[in-house]
Protein backbone atom coordinates (compact mmCIF):
# COMPACT_ATOMS: atom_id res chain seq x y z
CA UNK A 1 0.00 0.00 0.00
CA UNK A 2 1.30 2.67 -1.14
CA UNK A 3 1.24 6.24 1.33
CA UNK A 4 0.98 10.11 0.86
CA UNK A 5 3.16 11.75 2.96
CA UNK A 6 2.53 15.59 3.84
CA UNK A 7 4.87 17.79 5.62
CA UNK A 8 3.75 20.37 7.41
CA UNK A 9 6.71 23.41 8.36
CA UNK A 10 6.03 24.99 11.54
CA UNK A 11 7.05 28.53 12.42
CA UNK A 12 6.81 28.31 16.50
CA UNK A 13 6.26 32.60 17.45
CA UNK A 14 7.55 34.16 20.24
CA UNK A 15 8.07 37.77 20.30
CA UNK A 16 7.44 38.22 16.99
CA UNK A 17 10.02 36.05 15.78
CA UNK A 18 10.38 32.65 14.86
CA UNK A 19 12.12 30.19 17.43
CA UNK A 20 12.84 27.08 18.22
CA UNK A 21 12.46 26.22 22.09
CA UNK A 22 15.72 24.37 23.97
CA UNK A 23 14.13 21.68 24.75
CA UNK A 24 10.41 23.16 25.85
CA UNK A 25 12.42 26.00 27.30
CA UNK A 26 10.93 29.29 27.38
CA UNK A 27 14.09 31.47 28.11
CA UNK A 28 16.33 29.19 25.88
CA UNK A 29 15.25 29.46 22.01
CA UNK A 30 17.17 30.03 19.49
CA UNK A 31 15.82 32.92 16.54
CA UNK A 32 15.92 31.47 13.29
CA UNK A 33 13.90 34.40 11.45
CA UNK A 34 13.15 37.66 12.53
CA UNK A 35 10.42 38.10 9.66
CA UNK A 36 7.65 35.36 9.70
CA UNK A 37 5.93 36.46 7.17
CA UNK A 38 9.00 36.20 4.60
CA UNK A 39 9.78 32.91 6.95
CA UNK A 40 5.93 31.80 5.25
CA UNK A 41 6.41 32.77 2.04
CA UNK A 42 9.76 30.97 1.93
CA UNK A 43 7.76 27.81 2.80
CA UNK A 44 5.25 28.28 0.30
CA UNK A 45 7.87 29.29 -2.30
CA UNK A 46 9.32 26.02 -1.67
CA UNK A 47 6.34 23.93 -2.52
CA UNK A 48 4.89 23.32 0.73
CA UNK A 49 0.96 23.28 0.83
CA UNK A 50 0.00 23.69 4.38
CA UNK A 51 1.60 25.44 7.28
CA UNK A 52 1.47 25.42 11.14
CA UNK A 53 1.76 28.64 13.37
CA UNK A 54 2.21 28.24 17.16
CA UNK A 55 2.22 31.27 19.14
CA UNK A 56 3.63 30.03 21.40
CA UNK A 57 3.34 33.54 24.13
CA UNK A 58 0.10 33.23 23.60
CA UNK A 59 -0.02 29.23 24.73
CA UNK A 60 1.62 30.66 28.02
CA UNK A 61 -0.66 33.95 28.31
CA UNK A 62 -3.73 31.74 27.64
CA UNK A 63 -4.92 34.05 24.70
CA UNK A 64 -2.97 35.44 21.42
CA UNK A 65 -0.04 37.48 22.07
CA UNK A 66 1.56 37.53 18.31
CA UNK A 67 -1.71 38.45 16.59
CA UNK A 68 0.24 41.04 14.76
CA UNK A 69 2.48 38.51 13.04
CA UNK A 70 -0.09 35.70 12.11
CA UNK A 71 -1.60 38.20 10.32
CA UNK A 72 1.19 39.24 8.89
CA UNK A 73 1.60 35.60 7.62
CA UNK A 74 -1.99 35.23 6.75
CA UNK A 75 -1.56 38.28 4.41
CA UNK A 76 1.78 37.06 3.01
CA UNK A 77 0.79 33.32 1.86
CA UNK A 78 -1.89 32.01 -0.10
CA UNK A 79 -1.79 28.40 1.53
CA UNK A 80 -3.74 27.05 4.92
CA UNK A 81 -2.35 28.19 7.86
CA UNK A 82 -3.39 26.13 10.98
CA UNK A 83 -3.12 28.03 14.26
């Protein structure tokens, strides 16, 4: 049986940038774009469909923190965003 395989990228927000978490790590991440939006549209440049936003202030805060940004991406990229 043959299987589809989609990736999904994930841009992980805090501050308005996009990080990666030492291991779950609030004060320890590591900035790998200052610019989500362009870090989107790189994404979708490279072929992927689908993408996955975590805002991931807002998971700690209990309600959306990097609003400004997702929308940002939302007006930047032309594929599904999950949130």
């Amino acid at each position: 049986m043959k299987h589809k395989i989609k990736i999904y990228p994930a841009i992980d927000l805090k501050n308005g940038k996009c990080v990666r978490l030492y291991k779950g790590d609030m004060d320890k991440s590591t900035i790998f774009n200052d610019n989500p939006a362009a870090q989107a549209k790189i994404f979708q440049d490279k072929g992927f469909e689908f993408l996955h936003v975590v805002d991931l202030d807002g998971a700690i805060a209990g309600n959306a923190v990097n609003q400004d940004s997702v929308e940002k991406i939302l007006k930047n990229v032309s594929m599904p965003v999950q949130l």
